[in-house]
C-alpha atoms as a PDB file:
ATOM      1  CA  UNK A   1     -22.519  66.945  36.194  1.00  0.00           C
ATOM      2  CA  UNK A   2     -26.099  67.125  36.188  1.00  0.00           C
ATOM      3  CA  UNK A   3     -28.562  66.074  33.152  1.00  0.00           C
ATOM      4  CA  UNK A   4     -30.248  69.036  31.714  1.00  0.00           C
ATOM      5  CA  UNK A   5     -31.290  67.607  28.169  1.00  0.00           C
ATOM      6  CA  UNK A   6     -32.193  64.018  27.385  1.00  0.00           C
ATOM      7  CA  UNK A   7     -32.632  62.664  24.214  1.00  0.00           C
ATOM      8  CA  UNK A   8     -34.962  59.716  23.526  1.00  0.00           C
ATOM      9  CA  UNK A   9     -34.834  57.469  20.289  1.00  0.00           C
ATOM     10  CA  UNK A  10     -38.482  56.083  19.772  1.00  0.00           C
ATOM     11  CA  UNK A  11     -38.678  52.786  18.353  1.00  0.00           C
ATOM     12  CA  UNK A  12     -37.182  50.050  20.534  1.00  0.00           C
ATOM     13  CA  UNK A  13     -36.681  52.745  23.146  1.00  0.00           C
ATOM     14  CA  UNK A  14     -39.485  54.328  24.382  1.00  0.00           C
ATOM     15  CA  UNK A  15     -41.892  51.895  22.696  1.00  0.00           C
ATOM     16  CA  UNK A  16     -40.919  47.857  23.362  1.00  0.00           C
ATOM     17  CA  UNK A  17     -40.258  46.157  19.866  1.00  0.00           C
ATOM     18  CA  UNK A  18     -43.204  44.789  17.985  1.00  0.00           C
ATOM     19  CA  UNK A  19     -45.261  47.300  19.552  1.00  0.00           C
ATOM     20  CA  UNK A  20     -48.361  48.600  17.208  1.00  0.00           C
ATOM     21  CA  UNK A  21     -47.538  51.375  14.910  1.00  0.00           C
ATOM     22  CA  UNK A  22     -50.355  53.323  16.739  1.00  0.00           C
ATOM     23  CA  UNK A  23     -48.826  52.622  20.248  1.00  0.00           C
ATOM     24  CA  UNK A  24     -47.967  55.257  22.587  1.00  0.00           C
ATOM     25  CA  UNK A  25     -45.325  54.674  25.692  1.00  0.00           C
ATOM     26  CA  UNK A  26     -46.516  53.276  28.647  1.00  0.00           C
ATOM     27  CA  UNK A  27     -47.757  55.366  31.729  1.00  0.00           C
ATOM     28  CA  UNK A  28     -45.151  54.529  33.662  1.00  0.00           C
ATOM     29  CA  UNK A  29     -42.803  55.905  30.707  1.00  0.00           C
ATOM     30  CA  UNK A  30     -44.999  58.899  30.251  1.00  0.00           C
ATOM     31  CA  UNK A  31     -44.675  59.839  33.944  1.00  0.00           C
ATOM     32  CA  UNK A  32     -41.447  59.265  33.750  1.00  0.00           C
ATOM     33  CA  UNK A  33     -40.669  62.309  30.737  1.00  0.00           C
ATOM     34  CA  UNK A  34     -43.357  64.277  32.076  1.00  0.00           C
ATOM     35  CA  UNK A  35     -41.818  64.584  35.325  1.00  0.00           C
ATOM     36  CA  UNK A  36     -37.994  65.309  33.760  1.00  0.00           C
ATOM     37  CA  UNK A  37     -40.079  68.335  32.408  1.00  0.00           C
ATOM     38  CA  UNK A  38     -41.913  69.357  34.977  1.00  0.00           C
ATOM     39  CA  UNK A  39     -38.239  69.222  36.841  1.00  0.00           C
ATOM     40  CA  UNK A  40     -36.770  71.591  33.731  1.00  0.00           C
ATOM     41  CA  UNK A  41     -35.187  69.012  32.242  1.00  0.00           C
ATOM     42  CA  UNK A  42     -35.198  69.242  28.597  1.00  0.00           C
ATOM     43  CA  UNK A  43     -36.102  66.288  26.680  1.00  0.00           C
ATOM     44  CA  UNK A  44     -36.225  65.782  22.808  1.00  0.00           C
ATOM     45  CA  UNK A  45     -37.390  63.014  20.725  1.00  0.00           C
ATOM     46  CA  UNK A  46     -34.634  61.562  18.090  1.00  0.00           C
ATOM     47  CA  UNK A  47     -36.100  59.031  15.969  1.00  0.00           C
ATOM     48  CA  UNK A  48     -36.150  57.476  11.953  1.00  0.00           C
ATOM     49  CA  UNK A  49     -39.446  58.487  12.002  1.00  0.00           C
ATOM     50  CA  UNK A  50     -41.060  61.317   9.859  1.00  0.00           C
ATOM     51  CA  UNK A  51     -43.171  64.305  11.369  1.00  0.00           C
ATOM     52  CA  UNK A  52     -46.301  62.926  12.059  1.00  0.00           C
ATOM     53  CA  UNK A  53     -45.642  59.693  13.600  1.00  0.00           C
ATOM     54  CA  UNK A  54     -43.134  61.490  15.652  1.00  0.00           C
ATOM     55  CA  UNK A  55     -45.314  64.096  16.450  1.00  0.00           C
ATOM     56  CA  UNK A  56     -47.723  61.577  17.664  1.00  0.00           C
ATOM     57  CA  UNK A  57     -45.645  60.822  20.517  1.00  0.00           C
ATOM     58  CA  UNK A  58     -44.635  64.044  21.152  1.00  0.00           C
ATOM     59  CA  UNK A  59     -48.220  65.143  21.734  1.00  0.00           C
ATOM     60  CA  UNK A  60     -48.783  61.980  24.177  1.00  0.00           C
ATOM     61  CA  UNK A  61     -45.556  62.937  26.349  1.00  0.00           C
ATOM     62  CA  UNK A  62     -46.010  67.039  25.843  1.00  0.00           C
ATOM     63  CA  UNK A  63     -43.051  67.649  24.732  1.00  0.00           C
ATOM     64  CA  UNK A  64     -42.713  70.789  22.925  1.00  0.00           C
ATOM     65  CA  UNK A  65     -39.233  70.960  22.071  1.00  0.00           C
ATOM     66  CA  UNK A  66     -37.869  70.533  18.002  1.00  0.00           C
ATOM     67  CA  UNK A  67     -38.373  67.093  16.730  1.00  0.00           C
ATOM     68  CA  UNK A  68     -35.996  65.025  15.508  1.00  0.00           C
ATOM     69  CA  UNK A  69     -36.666  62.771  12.354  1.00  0.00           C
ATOM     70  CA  UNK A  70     -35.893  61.039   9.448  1.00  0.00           C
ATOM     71  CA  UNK A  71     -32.528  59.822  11.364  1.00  0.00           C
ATOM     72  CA  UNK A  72     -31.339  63.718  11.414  1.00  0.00           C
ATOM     73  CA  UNK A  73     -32.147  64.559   8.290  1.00  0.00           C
ATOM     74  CA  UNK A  74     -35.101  67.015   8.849  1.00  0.00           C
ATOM     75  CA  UNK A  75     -35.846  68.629  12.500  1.00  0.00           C
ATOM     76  CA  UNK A  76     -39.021  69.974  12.691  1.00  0.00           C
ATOM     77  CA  UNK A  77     -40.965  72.279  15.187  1.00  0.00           C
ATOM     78  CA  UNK A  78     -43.966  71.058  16.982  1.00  0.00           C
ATOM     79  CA  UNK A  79     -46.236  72.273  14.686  1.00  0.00           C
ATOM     80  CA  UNK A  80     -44.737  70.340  12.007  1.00  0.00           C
ATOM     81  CA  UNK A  81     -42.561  73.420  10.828  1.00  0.00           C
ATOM     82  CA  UNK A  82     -38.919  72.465   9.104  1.00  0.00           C
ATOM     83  CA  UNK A  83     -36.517  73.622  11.432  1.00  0.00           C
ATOM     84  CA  UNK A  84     -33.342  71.935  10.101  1.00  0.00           C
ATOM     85  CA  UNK A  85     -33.532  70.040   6.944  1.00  0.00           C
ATOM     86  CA  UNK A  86     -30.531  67.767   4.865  1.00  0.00           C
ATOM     87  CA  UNK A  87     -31.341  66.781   1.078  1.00  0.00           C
ATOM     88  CA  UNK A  88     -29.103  63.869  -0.447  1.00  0.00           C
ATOM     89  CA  UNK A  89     -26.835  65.387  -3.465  1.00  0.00           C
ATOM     90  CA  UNK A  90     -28.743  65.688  -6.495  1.00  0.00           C
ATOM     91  CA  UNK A  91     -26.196  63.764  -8.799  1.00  0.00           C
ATOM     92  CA  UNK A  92     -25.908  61.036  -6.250  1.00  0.00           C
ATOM     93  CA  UNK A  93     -29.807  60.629  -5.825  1.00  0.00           C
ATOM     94  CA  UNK A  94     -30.041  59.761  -9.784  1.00  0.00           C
ATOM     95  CA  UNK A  95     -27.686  57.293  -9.475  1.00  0.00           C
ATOM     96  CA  UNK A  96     -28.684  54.971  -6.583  1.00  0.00           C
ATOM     97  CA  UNK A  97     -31.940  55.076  -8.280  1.00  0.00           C
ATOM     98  CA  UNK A  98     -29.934  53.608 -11.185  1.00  0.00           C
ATOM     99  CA  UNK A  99     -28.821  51.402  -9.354  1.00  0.00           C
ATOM    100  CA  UNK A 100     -31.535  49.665  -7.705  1.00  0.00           C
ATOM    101  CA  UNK A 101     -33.481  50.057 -11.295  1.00  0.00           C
ATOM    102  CA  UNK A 102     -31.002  48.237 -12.147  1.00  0.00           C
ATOM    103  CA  UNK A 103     -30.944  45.332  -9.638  1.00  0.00           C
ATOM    104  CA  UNK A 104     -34.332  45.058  -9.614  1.00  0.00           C
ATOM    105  CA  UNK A 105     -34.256  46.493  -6.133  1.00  0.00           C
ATOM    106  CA  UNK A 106     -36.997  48.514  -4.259  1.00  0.00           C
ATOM    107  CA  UNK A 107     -36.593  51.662  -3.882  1.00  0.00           C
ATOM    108  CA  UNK A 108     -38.043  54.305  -1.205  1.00  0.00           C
ATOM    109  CA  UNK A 109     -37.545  58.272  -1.693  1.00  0.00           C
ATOM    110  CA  UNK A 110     -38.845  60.500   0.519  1.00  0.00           C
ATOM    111  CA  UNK A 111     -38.371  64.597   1.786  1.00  0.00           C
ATOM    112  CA  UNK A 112     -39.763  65.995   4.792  1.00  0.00           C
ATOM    113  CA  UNK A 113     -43.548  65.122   3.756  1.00  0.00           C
ATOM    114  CA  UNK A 114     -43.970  62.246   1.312  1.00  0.00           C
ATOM    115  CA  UNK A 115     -42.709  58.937   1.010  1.00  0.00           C
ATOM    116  CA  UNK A 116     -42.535  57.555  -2.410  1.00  0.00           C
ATOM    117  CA  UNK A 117     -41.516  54.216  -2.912  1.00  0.00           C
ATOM    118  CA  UNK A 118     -41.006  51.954  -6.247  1.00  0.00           C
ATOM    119  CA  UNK A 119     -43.043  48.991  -5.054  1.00  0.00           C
ATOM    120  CA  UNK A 120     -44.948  47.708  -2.170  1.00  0.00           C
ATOM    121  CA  UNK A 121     -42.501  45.992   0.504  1.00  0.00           C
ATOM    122  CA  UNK A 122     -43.007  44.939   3.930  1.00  0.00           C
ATOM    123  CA  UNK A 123     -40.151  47.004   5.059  1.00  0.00           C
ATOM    124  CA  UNK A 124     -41.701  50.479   3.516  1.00  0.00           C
ATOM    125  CA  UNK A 125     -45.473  49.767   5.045  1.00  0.00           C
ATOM    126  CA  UNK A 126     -43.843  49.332   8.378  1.00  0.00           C
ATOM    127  CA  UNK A 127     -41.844  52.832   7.698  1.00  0.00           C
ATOM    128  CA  UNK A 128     -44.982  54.046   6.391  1.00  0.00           C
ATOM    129  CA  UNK A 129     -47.054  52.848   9.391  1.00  0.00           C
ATOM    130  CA  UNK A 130     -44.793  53.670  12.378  1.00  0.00           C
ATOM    131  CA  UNK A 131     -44.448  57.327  10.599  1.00  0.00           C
ATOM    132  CA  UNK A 132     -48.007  57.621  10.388  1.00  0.00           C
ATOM    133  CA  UNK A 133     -48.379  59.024   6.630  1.00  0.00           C
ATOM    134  CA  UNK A 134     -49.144  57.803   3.361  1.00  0.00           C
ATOM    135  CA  UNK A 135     -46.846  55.570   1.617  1.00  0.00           C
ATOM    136  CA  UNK A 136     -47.154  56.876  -2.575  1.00  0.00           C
ATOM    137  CA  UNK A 137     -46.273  53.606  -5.092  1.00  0.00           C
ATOM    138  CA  UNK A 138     -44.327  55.963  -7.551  1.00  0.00           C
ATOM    139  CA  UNK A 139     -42.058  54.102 -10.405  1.00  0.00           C
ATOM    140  CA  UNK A 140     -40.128  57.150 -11.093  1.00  0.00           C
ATOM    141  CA  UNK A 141     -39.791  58.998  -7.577  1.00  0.00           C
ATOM    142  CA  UNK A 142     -36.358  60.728  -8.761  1.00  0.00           C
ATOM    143  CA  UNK A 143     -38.583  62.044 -11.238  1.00  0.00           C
ATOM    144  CA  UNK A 144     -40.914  63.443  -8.921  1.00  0.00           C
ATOM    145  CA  UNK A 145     -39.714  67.001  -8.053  1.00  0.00           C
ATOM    146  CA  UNK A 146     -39.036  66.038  -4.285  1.00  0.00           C
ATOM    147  CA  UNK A 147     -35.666  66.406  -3.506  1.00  0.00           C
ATOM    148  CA  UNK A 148     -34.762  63.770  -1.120  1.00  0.00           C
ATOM    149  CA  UNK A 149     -33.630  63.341   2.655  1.00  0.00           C
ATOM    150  CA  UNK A 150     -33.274  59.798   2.463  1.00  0.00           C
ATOM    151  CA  UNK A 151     -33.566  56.748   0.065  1.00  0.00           C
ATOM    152  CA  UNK A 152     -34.125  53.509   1.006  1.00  0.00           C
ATOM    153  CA  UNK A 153     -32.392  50.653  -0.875  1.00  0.00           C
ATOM    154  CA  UNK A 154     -34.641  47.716  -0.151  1.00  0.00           C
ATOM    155  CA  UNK A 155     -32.762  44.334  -0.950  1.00  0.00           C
ATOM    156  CA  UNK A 156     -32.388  41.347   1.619  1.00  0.00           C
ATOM    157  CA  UNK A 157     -30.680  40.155   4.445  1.00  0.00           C
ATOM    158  CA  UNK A 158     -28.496  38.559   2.049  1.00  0.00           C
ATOM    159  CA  UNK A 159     -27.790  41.284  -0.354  1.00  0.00           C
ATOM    160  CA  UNK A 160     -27.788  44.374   1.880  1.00  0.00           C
ATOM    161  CA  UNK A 161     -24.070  44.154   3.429  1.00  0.00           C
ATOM    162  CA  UNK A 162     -22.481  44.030  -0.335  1.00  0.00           C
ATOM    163  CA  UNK A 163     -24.579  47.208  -0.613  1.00  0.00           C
ATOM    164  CA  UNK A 164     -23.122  49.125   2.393  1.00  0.00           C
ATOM    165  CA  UNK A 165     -19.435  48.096   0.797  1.00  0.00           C
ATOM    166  CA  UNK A 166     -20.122  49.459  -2.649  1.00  0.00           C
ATOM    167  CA  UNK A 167     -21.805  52.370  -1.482  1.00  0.00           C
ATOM    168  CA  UNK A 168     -19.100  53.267   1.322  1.00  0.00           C
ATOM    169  CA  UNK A 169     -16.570  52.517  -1.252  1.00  0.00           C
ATOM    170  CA  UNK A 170     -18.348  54.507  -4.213  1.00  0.00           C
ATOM    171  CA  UNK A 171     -18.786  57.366  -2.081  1.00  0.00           C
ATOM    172  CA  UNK A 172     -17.017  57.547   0.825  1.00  0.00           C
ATOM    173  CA  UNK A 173     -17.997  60.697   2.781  1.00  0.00           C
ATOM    174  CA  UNK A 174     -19.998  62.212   0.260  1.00  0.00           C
ATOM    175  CA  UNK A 175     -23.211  60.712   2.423  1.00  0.00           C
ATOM    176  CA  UNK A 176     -24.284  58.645   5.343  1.00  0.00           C
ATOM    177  CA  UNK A 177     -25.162  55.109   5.358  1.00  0.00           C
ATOM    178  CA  UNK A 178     -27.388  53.154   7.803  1.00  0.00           C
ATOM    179  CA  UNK A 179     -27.837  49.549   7.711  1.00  0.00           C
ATOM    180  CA  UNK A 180     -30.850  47.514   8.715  1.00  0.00           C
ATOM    181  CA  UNK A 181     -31.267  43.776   8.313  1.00  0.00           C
ATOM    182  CA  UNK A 182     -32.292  44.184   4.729  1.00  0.00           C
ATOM    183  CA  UNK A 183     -32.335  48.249   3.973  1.00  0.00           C
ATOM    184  CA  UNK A 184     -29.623  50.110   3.372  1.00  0.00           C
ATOM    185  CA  UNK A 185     -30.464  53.895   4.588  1.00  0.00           C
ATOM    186  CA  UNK A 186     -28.699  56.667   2.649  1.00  0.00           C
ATOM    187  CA  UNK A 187     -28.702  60.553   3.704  1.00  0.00           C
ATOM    188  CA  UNK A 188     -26.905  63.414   3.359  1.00  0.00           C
ATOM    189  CA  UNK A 189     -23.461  63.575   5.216  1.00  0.00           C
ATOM    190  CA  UNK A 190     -24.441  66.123   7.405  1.00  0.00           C
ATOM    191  CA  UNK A 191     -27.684  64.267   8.514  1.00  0.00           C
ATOM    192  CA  UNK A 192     -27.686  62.073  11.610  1.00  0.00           C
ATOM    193  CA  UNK A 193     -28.938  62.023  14.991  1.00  0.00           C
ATOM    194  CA  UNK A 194     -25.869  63.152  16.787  1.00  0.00           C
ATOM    195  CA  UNK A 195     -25.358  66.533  14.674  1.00  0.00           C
ATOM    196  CA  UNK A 196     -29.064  67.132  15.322  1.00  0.00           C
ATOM    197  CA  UNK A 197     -29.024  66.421  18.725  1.00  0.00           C
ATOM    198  CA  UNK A 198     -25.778  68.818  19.164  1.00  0.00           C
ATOM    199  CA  UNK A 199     -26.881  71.597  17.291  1.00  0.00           C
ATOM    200  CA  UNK A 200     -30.058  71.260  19.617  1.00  0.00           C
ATOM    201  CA  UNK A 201     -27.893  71.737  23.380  1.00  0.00           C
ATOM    202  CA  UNK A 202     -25.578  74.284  21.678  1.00  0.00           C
ATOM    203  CA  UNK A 203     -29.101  76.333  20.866  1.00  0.00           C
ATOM    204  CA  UNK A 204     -29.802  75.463  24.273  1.00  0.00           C
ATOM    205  CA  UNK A 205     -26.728  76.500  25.580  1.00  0.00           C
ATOM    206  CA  UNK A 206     -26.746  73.204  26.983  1.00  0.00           C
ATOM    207  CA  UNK A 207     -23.181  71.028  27.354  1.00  0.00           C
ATOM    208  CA  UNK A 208     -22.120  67.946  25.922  1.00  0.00           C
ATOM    209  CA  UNK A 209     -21.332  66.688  29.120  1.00  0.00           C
ATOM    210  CA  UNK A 210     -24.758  68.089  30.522  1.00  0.00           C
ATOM    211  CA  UNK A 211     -26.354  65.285  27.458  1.00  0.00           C
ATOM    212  CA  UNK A 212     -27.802  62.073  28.292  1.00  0.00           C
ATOM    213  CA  UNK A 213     -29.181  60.125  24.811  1.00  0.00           C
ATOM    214  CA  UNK A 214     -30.852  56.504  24.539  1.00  0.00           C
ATOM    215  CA  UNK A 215     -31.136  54.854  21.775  1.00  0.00           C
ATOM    216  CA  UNK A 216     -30.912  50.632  20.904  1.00  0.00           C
ATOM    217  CA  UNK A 217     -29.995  50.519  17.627  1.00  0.00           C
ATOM    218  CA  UNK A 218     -27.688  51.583  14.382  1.00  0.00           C
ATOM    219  CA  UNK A 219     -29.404  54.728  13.907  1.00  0.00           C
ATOM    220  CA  UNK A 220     -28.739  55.994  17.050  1.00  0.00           C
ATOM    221  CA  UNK A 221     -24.871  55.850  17.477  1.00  0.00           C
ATOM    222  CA  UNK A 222     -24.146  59.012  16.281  1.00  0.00           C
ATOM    223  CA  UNK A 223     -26.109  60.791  18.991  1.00  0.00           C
ATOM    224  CA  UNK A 224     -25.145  58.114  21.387  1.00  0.00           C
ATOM    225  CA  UNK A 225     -21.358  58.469  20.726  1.00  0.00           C
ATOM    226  CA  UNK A 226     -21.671  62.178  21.177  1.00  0.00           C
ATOM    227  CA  UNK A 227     -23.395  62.474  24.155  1.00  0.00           C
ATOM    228  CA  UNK A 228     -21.556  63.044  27.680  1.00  0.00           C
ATOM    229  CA  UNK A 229     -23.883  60.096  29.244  1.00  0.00           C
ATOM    230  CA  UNK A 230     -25.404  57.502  26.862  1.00  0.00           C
ATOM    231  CA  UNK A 231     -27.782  54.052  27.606  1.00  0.00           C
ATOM    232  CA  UNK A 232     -29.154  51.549  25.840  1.00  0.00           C
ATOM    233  CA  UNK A 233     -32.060  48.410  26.966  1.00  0.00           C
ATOM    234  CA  UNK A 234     -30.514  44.979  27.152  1.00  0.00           C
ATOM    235  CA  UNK A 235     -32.276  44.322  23.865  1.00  0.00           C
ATOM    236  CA  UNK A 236     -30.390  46.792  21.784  1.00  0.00           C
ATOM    237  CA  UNK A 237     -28.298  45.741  18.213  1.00  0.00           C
ATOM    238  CA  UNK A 238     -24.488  45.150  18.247  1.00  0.00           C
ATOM    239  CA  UNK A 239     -23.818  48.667  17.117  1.00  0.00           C
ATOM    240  CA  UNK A 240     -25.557  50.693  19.877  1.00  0.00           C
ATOM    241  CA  UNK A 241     -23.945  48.131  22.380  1.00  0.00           C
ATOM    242  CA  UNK A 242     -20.748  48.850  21.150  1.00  0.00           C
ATOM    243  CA  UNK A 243     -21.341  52.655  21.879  1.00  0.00           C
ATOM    244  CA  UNK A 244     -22.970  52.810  24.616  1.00  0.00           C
ATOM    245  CA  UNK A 245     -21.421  53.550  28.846  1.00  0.00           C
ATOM    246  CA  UNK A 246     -24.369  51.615  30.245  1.00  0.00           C
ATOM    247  CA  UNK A 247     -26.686  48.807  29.011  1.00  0.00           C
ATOM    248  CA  UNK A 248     -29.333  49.255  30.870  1.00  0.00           C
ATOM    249  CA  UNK A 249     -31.236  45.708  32.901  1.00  0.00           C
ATOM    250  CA  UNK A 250     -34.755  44.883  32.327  1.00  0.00           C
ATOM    251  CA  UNK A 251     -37.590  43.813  30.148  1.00  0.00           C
ATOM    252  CA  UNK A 252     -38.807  45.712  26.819  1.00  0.00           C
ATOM    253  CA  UNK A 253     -38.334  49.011  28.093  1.00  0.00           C
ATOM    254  CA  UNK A 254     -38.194  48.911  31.848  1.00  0.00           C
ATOM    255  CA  UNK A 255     -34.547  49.824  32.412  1.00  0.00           C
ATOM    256  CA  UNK A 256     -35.160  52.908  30.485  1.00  0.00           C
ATOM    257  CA  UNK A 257     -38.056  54.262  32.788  1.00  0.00           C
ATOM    258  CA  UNK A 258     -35.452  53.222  35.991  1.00  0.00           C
ATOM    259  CA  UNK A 259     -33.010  55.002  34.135  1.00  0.00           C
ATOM    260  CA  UNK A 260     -35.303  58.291  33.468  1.00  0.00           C
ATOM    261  CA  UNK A 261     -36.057  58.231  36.892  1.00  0.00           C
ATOM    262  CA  UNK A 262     -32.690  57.538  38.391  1.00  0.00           C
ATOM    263  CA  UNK A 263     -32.416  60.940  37.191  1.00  0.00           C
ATOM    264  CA  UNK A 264     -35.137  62.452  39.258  1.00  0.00           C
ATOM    265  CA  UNK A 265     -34.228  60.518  42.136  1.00  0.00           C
END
């Protein structure tokens, strides 16, 4: 069946890893999207990012279609609008604030426009960076007023599987969990790429099977396990790898420009 909405994950996808936080994807990537447009192909941006660092790339490819960020947990328009948007329960929020208070933890808290953290971490300034906005030192961020999308439990590489296990075993359902090497991601149940990214086709009236989605990491599974056609480059974590029907040859990010343009050709 023929592709008639791709979805791209940024970070490790479009961009190569360890890329600048102000880099844009290359021109041979650029021609690539801007030609599956120009053909009426629809493609949309999936990424952990927030608005403007998203938006940022958006602007550089000219795509105009939603934006999704924050791993699912807000879609905005292109003019920085809040299309869709997925706050953490209230109740739950307090208490994994608690609990990295507690442990002497991190901790990062953030809605649709501000990202509050506890203390300054390498892992928040490189959120902060590659998202393009301000990151706020706040002690108290549950105190704040902002009702968050997503908190960040900052630990270690050490610490942070023990983390996933308590959470997933404290509350089950009741929210989804992302881990990285030493975060552990936590947003609403309802927020993740691959609800995003199928709420966008059915607005589209756009298939599943009509869905092609690349991604190379944890984050992107969901959208990657619900598309009809999904890739990821050889560099890519175990999780995407395990979810993926092609793993796709090639340097940084060369096998995804062949496989953008396998679809032209």
């Amino acid at each position: 069946m023929m592709i008639r909405l791709v979805a791209l994950d940024i970070d490790g996808t479009l961009l190569a890893p360890g890329v600048d936080a102000q880099a844009v994807p290359s021109a041979a990537m650029t021609q690539a999207v801007r030609e599956l447009q120009e053909a009426g192909i629809v493609v949309a941006l999936a990424t952990g990012r927030m608005f403007p660092g998203t938006a940022h790339i958006a602007r550089h490819l000219g795509i105009t279609q939603p934006l999704i960020c924050q791993q699912g947990a807000s879609v905005h328009e292109s003019d920085g609008s809040l299309r869709h948007g997925c706050t953490i329960d209230e109740e739950i929020a307090l208490e994994l604030s608690d609990y990295a208070t507690s442990n002497s933890w991190p901790l990062a808290w953030f809605d649709a426009q501000r990202y509050l953290v506890t203390a300054h971490t390498a892992e928040a300034q490189h959120f902060a960076d590659v998202s393009h906005i301000e990151m706020e030192i706040h002690p108290t961020p549950h105190q704040s007023g902002i009702r968050a999308t997503g908190i960040d439990i900052i630990s270690s590489r050490e610490h942070a599987p023990d983390i996933h296990v308590l959470m997933e075993a404290r509350y089950g359902a009741r929210i989804t969990l992302l881990d990285f090497p030493s975060v552990t991601a936590v947003h609403a149940p309802e927020a993740s790429k691959g609800n995003a990214l199928q709420r966008l086709a059915e607005e589209l009236g756009i298939a599943r099977e009509e869905v092609l989605a690349l991604g190379d990491s944890v984050n992107d599974v969901s959208m990657l396990s619900w598309a009809g056609h999904s890739a990821a480059p050889e560099h890519c974590d175990r999780y995407a790898r395990e979810s993926v029907q092609q793993i796709l040859p090639g340097d940084g990010v060369d096998g995804v420009v062949a496989r953008l343009r396998s679809i032209l050709d």
